[in-house]
Structures are given as C-alpha cells and as structure tokens.
Protein backbone atom coordinates (compact mmCIF):
# COMPACT_ATOMS: atom_id res chain seq x y z
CA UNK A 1 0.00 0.00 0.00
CA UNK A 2 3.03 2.33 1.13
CA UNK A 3 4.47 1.53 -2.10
CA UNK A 4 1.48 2.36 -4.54
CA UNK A 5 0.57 5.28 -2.49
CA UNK A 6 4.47 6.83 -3.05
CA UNK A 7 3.81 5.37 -6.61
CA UNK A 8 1.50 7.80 -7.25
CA UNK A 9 3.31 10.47 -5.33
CA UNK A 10 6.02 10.65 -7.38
CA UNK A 11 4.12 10.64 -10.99
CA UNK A 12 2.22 13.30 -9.56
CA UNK A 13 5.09 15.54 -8.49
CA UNK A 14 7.09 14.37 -11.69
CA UNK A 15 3.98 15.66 -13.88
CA UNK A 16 3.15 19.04 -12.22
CA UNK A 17 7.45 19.56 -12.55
CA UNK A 18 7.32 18.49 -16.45
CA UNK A 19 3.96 20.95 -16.98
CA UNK A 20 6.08 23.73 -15.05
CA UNK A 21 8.85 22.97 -17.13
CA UNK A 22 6.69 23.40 -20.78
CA UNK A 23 5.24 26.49 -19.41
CA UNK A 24 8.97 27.99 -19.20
CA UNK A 25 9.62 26.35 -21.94
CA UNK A 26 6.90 27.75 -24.46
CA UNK A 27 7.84 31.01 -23.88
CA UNK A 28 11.62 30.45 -24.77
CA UNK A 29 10.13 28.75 -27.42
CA UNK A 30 7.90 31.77 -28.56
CA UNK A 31 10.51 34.18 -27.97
CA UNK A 32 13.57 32.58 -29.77
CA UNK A 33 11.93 29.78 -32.05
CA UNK A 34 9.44 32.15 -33.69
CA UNK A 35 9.00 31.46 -37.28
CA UNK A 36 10.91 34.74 -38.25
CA UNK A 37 13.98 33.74 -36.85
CA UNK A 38 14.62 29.72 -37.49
CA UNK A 39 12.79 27.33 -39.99
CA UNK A 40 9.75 25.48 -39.82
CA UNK A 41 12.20 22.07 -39.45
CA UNK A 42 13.63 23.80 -36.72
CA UNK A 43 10.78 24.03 -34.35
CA UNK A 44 9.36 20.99 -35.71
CA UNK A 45 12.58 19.46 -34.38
CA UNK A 46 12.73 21.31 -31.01
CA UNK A 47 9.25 20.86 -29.84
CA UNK A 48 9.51 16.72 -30.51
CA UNK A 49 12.56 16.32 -28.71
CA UNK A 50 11.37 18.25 -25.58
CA UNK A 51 7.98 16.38 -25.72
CA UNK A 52 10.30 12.93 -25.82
CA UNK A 53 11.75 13.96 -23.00
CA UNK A 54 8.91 15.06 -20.93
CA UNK A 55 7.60 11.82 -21.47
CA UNK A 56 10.27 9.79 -20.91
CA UNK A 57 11.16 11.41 -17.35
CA UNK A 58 7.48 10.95 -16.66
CA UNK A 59 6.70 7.13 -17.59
CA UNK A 60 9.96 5.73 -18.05
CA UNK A 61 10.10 2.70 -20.20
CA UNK A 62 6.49 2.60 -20.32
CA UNK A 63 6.95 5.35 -22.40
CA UNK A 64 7.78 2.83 -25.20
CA UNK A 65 4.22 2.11 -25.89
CA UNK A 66 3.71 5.83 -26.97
CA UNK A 67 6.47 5.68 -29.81
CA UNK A 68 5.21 1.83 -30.53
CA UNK A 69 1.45 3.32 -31.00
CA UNK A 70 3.09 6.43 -33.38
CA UNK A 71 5.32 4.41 -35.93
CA UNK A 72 2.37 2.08 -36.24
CA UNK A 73 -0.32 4.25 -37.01
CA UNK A 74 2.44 6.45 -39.46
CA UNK A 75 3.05 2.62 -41.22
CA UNK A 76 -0.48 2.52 -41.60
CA UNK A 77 -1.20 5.96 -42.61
CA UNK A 78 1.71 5.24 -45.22
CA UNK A 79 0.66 2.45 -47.11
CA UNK A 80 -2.92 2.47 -47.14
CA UNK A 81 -4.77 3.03 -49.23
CA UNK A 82 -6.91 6.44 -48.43
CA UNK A 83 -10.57 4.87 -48.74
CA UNK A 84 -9.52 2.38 -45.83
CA UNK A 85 -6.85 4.80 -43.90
CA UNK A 86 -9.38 5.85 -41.61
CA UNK A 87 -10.57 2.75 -40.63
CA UNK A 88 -7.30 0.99 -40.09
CA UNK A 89 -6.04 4.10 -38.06
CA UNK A 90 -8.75 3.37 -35.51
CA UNK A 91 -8.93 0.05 -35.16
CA UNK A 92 -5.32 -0.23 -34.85
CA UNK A 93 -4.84 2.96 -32.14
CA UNK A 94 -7.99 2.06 -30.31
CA UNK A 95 -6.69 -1.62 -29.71
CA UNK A 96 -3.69 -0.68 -28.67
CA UNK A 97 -4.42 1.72 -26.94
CA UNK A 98 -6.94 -0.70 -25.10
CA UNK A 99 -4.73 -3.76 -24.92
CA UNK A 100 -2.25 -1.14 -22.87
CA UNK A 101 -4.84 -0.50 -20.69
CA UNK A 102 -6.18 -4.10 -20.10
CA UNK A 103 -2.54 -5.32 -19.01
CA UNK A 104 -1.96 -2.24 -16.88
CA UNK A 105 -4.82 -2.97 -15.21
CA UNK A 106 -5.40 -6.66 -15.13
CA UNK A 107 -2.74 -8.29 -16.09
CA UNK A 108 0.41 -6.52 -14.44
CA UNK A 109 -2.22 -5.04 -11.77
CA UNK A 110 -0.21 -1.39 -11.57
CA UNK A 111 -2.99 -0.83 -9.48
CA UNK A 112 -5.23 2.41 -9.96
CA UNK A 113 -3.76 5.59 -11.35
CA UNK A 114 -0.62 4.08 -10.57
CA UNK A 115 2.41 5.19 -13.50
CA UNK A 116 -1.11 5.67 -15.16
CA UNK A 117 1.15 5.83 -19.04
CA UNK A 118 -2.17 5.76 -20.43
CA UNK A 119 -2.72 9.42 -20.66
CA UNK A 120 -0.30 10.01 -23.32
CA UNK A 121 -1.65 6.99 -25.17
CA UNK A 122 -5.42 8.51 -25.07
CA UNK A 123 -4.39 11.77 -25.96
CA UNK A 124 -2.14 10.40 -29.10
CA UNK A 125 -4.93 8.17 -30.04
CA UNK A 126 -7.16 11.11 -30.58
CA UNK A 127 -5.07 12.61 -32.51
CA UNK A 128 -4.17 9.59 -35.06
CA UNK A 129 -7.87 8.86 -35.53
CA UNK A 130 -8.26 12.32 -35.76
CA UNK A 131 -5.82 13.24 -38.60
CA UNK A 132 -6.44 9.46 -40.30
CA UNK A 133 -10.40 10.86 -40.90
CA UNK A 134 -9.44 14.14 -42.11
CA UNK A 135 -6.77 12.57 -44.44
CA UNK A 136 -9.71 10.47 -45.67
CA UNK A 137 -12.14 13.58 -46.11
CA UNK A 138 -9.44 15.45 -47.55
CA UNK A 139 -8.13 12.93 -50.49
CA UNK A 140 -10.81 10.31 -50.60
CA UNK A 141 -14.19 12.06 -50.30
CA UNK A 142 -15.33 15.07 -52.59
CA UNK A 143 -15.83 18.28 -51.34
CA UNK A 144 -19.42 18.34 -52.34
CA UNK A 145 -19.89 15.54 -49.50
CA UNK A 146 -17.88 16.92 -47.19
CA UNK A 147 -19.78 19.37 -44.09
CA UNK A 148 -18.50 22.92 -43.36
CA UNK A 149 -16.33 21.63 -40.89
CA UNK A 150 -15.01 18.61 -42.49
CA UNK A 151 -13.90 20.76 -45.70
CA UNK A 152 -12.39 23.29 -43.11
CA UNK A 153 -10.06 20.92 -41.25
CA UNK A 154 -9.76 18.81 -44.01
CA UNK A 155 -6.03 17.38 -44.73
CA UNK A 156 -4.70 17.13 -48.53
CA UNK A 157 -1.44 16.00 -48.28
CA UNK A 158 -0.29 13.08 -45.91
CA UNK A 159 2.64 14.25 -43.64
CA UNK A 160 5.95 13.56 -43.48
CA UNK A 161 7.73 11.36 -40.66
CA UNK A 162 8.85 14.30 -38.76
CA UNK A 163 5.33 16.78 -39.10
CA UNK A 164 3.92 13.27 -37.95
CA UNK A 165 5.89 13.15 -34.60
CA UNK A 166 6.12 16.53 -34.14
CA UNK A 167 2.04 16.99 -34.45
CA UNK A 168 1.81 13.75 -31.81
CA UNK A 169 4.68 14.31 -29.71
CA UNK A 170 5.02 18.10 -28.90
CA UNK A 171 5.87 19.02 -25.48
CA UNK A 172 2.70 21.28 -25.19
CA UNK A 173 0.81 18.84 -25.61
CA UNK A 174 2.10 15.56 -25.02
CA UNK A 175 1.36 15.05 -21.31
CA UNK A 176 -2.18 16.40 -20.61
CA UNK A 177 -3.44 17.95 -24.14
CA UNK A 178 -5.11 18.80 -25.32
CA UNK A 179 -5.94 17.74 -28.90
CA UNK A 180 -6.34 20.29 -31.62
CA UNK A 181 -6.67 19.70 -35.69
CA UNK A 182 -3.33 18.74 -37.43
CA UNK A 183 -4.28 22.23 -40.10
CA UNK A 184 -4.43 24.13 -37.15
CA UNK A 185 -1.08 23.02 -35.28
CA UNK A 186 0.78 22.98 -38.75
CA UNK A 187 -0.39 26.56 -39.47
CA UNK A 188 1.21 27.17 -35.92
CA UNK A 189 4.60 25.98 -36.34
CA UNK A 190 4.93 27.65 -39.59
CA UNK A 191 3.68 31.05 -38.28
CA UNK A 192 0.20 31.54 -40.31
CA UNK A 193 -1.85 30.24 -37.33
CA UNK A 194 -2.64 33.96 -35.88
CA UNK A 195 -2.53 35.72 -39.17
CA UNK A 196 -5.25 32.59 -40.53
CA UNK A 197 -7.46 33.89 -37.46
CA UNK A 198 -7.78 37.65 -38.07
CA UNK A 199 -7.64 37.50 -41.67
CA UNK A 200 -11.17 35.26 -40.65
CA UNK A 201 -12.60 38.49 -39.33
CA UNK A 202 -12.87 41.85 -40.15
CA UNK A 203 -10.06 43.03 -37.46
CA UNK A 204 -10.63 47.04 -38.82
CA UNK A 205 -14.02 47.08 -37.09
CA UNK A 206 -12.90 45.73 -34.38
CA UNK A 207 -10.50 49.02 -33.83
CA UNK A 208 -7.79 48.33 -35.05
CA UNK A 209 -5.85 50.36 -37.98
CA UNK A 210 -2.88 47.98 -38.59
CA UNK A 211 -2.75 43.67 -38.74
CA UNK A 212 -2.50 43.35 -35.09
CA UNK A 213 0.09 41.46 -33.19
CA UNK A 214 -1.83 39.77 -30.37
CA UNK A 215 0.38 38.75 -27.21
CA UNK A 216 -0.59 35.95 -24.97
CA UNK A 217 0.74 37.11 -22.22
CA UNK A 218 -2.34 38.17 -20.57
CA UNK A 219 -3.87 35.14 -21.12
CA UNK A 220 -1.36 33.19 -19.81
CA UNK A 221 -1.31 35.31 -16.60
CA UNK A 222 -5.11 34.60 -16.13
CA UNK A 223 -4.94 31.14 -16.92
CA UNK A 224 -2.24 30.69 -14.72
CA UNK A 225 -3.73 32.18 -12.09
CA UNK A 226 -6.64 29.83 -12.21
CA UNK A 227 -4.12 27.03 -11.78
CA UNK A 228 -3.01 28.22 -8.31
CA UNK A 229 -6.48 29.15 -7.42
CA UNK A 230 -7.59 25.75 -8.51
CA UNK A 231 -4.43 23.69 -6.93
CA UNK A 232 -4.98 24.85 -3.41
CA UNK A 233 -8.61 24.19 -3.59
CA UNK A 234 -8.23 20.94 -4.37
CA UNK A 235 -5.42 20.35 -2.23
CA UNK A 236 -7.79 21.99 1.21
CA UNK A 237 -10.97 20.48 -0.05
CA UNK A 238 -10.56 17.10 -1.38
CA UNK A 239 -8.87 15.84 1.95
CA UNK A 240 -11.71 16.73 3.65
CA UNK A 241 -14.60 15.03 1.42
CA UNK A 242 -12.50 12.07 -0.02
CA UNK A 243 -14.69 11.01 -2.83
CA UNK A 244 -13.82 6.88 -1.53
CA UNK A 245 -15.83 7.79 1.69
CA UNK A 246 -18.84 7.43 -0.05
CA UNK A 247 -18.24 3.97 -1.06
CA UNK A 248 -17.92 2.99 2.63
CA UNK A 249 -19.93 0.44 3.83
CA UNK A 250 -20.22 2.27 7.03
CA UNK A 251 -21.57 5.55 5.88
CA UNK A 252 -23.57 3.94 3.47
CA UNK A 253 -25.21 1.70 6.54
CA UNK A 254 -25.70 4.61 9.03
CA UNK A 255 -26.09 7.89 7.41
CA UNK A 256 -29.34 8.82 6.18
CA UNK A 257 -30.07 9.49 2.53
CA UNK A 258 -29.91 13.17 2.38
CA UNK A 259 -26.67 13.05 3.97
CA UNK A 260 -25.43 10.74 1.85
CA UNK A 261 -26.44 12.78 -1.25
CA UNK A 262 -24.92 16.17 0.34
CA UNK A 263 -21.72 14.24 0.83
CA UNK A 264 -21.79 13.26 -2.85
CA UNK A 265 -22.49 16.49 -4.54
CA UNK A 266 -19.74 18.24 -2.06
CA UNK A 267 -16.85 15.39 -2.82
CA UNK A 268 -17.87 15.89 -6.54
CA UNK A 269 -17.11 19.28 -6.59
CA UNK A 270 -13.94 18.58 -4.28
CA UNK A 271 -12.39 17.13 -7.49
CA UNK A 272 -13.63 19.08 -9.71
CA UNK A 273 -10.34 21.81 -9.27
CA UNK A 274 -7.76 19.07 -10.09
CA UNK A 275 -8.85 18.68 -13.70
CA UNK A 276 -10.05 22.77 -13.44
CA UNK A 277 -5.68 22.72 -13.00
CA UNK A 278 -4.54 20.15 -15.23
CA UNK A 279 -6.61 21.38 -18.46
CA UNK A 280 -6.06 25.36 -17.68
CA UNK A 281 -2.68 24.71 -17.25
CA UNK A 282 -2.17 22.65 -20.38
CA UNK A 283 -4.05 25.96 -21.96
CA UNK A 284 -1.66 27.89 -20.26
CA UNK A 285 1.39 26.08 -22.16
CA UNK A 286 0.22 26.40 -25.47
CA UNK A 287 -0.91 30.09 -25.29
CA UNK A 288 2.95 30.81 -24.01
CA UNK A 289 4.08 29.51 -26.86
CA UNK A 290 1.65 31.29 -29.55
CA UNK A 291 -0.98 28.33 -29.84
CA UNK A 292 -4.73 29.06 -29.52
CA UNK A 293 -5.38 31.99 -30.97
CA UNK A 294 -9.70 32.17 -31.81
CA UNK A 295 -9.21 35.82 -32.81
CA UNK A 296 -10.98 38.85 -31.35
CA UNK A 297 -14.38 38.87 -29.26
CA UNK A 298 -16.64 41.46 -30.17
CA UNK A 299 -15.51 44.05 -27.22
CA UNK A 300 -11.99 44.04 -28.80
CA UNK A 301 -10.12 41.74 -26.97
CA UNK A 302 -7.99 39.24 -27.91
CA UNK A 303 -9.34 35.29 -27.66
CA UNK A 304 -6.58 32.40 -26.66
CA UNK A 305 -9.01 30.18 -26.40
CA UNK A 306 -9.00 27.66 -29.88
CA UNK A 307 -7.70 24.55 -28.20
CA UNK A 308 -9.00 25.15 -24.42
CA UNK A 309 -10.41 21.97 -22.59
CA UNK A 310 -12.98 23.30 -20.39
CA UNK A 311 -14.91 26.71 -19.81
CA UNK A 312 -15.17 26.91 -15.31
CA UNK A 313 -17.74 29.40 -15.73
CA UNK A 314 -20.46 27.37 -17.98
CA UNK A 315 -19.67 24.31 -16.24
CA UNK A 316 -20.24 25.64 -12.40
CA UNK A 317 -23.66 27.65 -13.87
CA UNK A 318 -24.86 24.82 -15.81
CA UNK A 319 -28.68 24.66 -15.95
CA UNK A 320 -28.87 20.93 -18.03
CA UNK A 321 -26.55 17.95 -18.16
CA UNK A 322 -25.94 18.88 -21.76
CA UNK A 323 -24.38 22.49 -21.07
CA UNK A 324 -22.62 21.03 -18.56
CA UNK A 325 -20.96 18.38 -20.98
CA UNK A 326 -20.57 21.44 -23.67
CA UNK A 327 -18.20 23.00 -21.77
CA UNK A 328 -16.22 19.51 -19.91
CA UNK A 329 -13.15 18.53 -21.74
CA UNK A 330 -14.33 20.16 -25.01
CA UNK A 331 -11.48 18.97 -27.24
CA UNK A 332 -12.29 15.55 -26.61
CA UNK A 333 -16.23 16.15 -27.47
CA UNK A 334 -14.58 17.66 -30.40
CA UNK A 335 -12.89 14.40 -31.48
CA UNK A 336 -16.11 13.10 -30.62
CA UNK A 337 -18.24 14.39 -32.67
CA UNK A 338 -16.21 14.54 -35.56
CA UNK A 339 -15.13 10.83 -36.24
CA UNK A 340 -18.46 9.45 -34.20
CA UNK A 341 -21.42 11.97 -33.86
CA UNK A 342 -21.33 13.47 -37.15
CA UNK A 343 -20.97 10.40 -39.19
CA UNK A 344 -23.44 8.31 -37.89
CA UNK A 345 -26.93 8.56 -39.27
CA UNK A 346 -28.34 6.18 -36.03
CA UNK A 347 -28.21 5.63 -31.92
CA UNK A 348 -25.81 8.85 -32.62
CA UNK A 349 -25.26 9.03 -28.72
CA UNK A 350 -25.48 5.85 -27.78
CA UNK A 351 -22.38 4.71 -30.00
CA UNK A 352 -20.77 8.20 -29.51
CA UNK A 353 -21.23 7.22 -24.94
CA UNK A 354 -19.44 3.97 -25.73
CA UNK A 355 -16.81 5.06 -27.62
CA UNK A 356 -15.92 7.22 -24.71
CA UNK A 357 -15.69 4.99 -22.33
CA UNK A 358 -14.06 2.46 -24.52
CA UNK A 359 -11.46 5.37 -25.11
CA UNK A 360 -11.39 6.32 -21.51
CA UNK A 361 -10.37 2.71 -20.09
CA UNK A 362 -11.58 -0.56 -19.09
CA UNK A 363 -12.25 0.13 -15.15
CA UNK A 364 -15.88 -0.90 -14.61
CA UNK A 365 -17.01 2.88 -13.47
CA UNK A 366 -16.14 4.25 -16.72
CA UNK A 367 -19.27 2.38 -18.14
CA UNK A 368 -21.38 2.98 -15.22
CA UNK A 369 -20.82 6.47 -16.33
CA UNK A 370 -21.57 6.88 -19.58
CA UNK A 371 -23.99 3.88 -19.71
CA UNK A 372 -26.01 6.42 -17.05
CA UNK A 373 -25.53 8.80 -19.39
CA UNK A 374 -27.36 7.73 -22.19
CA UNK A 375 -30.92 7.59 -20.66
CA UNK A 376 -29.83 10.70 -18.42
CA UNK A 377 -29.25 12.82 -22.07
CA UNK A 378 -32.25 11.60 -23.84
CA UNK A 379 -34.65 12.50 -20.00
CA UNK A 380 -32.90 15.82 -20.18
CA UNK A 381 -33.48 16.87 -23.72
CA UNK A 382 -37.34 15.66 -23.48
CA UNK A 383 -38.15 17.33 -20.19
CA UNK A 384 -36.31 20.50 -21.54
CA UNK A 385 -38.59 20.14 -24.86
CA UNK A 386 -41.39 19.83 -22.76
CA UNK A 387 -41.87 21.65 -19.75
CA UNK A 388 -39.38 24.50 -20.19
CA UNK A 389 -41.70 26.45 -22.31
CA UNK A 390 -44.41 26.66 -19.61
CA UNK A 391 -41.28 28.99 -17.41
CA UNK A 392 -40.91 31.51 -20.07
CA UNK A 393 -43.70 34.19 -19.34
CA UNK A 394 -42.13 35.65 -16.83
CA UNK A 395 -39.05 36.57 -15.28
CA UNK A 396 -39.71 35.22 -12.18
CA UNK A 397 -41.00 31.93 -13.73
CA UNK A 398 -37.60 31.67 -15.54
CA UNK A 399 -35.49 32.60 -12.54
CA UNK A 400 -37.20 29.61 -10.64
CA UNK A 401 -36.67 27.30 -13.67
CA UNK A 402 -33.53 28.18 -13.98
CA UNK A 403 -32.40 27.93 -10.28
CA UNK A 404 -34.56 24.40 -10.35
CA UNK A 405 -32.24 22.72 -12.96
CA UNK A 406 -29.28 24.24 -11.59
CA UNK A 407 -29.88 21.97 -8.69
CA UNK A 408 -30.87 19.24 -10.63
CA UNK A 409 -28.51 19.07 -13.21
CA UNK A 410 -25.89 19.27 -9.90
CA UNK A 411 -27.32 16.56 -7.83
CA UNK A 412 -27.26 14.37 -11.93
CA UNK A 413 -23.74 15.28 -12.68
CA UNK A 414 -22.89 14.10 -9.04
CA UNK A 415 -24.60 10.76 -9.27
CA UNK A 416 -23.72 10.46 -13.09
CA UNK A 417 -19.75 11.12 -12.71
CA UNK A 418 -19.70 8.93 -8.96
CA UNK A 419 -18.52 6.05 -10.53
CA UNK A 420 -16.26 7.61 -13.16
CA UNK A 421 -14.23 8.92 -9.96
CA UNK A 422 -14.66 5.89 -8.11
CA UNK A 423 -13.89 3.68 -10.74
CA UNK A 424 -13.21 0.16 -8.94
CA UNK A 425 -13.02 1.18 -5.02
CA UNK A 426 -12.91 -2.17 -3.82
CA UNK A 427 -16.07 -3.51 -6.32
CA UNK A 428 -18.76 -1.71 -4.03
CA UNK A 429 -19.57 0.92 -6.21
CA UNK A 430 -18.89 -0.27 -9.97
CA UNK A 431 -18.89 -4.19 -10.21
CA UNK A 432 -20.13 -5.56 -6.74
CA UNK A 433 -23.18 -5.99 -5.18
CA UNK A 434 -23.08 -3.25 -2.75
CA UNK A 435 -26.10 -0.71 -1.96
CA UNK A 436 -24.43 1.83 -3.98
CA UNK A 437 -24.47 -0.35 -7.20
CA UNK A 438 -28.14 -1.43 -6.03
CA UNK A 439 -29.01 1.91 -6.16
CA UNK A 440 -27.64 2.64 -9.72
CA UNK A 441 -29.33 0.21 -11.33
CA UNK A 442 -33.02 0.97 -9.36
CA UNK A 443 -32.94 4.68 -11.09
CA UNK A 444 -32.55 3.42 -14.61
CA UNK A 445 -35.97 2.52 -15.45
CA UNK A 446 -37.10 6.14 -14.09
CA UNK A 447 -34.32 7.19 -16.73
CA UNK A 448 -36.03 4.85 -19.12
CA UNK A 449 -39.44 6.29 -18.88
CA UNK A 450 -38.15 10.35 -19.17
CA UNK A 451 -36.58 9.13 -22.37
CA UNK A 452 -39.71 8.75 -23.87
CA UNK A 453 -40.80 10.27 -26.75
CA UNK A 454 -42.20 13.53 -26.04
CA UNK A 455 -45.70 14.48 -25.63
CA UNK A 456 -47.07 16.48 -28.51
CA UNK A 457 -48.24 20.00 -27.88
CA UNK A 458 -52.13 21.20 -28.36
C-alpha cells in the first residue's frame, strides 16, 4: 500500500514539474523559435525532442508504448490506401491503446492511477484517428460531401515522418493535451496560425488600424492564475470530502439518505479543481508559446481560447446535463463528434457514450458512467422540450426554472460522474453488489421512462 501510495506520489510531483517545465519552456520557445527567426524544421525538431523527454522522465520505459502506438499508425497511414486509412487508423490505435490498458490494469495489476502511461496513449490516439479521418475527407471524399467543418479541417497531403511526430509528440501537448486539428497546429509551427485567425474576421471594425500582433501574455497570466487558485482548492478540499468515503460500507449503513447525497455532490465538486488545473494549465502552455489563438471577441479583446479543454464558468452555472458536458473537456467532445457523432446517421449518442468509455479505459465505473448517461441525455433533452416552455412568461418563472435545474442538473452530474471517480473502489460501487451499485441500477428505469418520446403540444 506504502508503495502504490508513493507510486503515485512521485508521478504526480514528476507531472506538475514536467507541466512547469513546458510552461517555461513555451515562452523560450515563442521568444527565440518564432518562425521569423529559425525554420519550420527547426521548431518541428525542437518541440519533438522536448515532448520525448517530458515523457520519458514521466513514464519511463512505459513510455515505449507511446512511440510503438506512433510508428504504427504512421506505417499505416503510409501504405494504405486512403478509402480504408481511416478505418485501419482506428482500429489499430484504439486496440492498442486498449490492450495497454487491459494489461496495466489486469494483467500486471499497476494498481489504480498508478504510473497511469495511459494518458499520453489517449491523448495520441485522438489525434491519429483524428488526422487518419481528415486525411480520408481530404483525399478520398469530394468536397461536395464533405460538411462545413469537415472541408475546413480537411487534410490534402499526408505528412511527413517528422510533421507526424512533431504533431503527436510536442511538449505542449504531449502530457495532458489537449488535442487540436493537425491544419491548425501545422499553421502554428509555420507562423500563419494567428494571421489565418484575423484574416477570418474583419479586425478594422474591431479598432484596429494595422494587422494586429496579439500577445498571450495576458492570457497566460489569467490562466495561470486559475491554476493556483484551482491547486490549493483541491489540495484543502478534497482531503476533507474524499470522494472513496462514499463507497464505505459504514456511511452507506448509518447515514441517512440526504446526507449521503450532500456528501456526494460536495466530494464531486472537491475534485472538480484538479482537472479545473490540469486542463487550464495545459491551456496555459500552449498560449505561451503562440498556440490558440480564436481571434478577437466582439468588445476588442484578444481570444486564446482555440484549443482550451474546459470553460469553469459554464460548467459551475450549468442549468442541463448537456451544457454542462458542452463545456467539460471540449477537445475531446470535439474528437467526438467529428469521427463518431457526425458520421453516424443512427443511436448517434449511444455509439458516440461507448466510444468514450471504450477510449477512456476498461475500469468498470467508466461504463457505469456513460452507460447512465445515455438515458440521463435523452430525459434531459425531453423534459427540456417539454416543460421548459411553460417557465418563459415571466421573469420570475424563468429565474425559478432556472435555479430548479441548476440543482438538478448538480445533484445528476454528481450521481452520473460517482462512478467515473470511483472507478473500482474495492467492487462496491462499480462491479459488486453493494447498496451503492443497487441503487444505480433501481434509477434506470425512471431514466427509461423520461426518455420517452415527447408528448405532442395542443
């Protein structure tokens, strides 16, 4: 136990120390690396080599199975042919990335979290699929058949070996993400990423004379600051309302049921601030180094936020499960929706639900999740269709809905996400036969039922 628990320790340190690192990094990079003073081969070269060695100081020789997964899926992007690339891409990164996570788990039992090299792998396998569709939409589809979005991020030309690693290996990106279109990141190492952006808008009515020359320094500082913010409130919180306590038998014999729902909504939240740091931080890191420019909001100001992961604001105000997944690890319901979502024609989110939690891993609360999440969508988006309207008349009506599904939508994400967190605390909440899992599968024909179609209006 001492071991495992040092185990994680140590990852933990060496990860918040590498992230540290690329922030310092990016802005060297930024500063001396811009495309006006060395070549595109150049930074291609330089941001590889630091995100091999960020990865390597993390995971050690685990870190094997990331360059295994790469030169696989670049043989395979190689010599296939482009009708089939995309389909061989996934297959291939999707299995290995799950065989990876079946022996870490199972078969070498690491234990949970612990040297959890899987990360990496999850974030590389979004981008291979990613870039082995749009390769495929680019060269094998016509444009005709292609949507708005598809012909936008659209890839003509297969890579070379090193735009290959360097778009899967970067140091900004490498450890925590997040994942962003291959156009966008190659437009960003050769220095047309911000110019692409304004030239997008009309930047003259937004008050400016001249081609501005944004600066992400501000950003950075803000984002930053959210990190801190976010790191000591997990750090004070989460030791207080460990999110394991609620899988104790004890608690779950002798405290009452409004108890034990308060304790879950508050431990919930208690996490919340640890991926709040991770995915600001990672946001942080590529704005330092010039990536993630969206342009300029309509008050003037400078956006950095093109590749951000999460938006605290949306998520802690969220009135429906839906908003509140809009804004939760958005890159990833990005990747999503563009090789699942949008090219399915039907059970859109149940298929889309299971290929996230085949992505995420193979603990048994990952499917607890999103299998909850699939009659939790379809209640929310009928009850919305049909009872929202009847709140609209007045402001106070509105106010009351609104404050309504606020708590709501809290006390669903709480139950929803429980076993995500938990994942396999000693089988009582995800794969035994405790009260907890008893009470899982009891809501799910209430679930059922909201799914319904919805009742026509008179």
């Amino acid at each position: 136990m001492m071991v495992w628990v040092v185990c994680i320790l140590v990852f933990q340190v060496n990860f918040a120390a590498c992230q540290l690192l690329a922030l310092l990094a990016a802005f060297w990079f930024r500063h001396y690396l811009s495309p006006t003073k060395v070549s595109t081969v150049i930074r291609h070269v330089v941001v590889t080599i630091l995100g091999i060695y960020f990865v390597i100081f993390c995971f050690g020789w685990y870190s094997l199975h990331v360059f295994i997964e790469i030169f696989l899926c670049y043989c395979i992007m190689t010599l296939a042919k482009i009708k089939n690339i995309h389909k061989y891409s996934f297959v291939a990164a999707l299995a290995y990335l799950t065989l990876c996570q079946i022996s870490r788990v199972y078969i070498f039992s690491y234990k949970l979290l612990s040297t959890d090299f899987s990360g990496p792998l999850m974030i590389i396998t979004q981008k291979i699929t990613s870039l082995a569709f749009q390769l495929h939409d680019g060269m094998g589809r016509k444009e005709e058949d292609l949507t708005k979005e598809q012909s936008r991020v659209a890839v003509r030309v297969r890579p070379t070996f090193l735009q290959y690693c360097s778009y899967h290996l970067n140091f900004l990106s490498i450890l925590a993400g997040p994942t962003s279109n291959y156009k966008d990141y190659i437009a960003f190492i050769e220095g047309s990423h911000i110019n692409m952006k304004l030239l997008e808008i009309n930047w003259k009515k937004k008050g400016y004379r001249t081609l501005p020359d944004p600066s992400p320094l501000r950003a950075v500082v803000q984002k930053v600051a959210i990190t801190v913010v976010c790191a000591l409130l997990f750090l004070s919180i989460s030791k207080k309302f460990p999110i394991s306590y609620v899988s104790d038998e004890n608690f779950v014999r002798e405290a009452s049921f409004f108890s034990r729902i308060s304790y879950l909504i508050i431990s919930i939240n208690a996490v919340r601030p640890k991926y709040y740091f991770a995915w600001t931080l990672a946001d942080a890191i590529n704005n330092a180094a010039g990536y993630g420019f969206n342009g300029i909001d309509e008050n003037g100001n400078f956006r950095w936020d093109l590749i951000s992961n999460l938006n605290i604001w949306n998520i802690e105000t969220a009135t429906s499960f839906k908003m509140c997944l809009d804004n939760w690890n958005i890159q990833t319901l990005f990747w999503l929706k563009s090789i699942c979502y949008d090219r399915l024609s039907n059970y859109r989110i149940p298929l889309t639900l299971m290929l996230s939690a085949v992505w995420h891993g193979v603990y048994p609360g990952y499917y607890f999740t999103f299998i909850t999440a699939i009659p939790v969508t379809m209640a929310a988006r009928t009850v919305r269709r049909n009872f929202r309207h009847y709140f609209l008349s007045s402001k106070t009506k509105k106010v009351a809905y609104d404050i309504a599904t606020w708590a709501t939508t809290q006390l669903v994400i709480s139950y929803t996400a429980a076993p995500f967190l938990l994942l396999a605390v000693a089988g009582r909440c995800c794969g035994g036969g405790g009260k907890q899992n008893r009470s899982w599968w009891s809501v799910q024909p209430w679930m059922v039922m909201l799914s319904a179609p919805e009742v026509r209006r008179r």
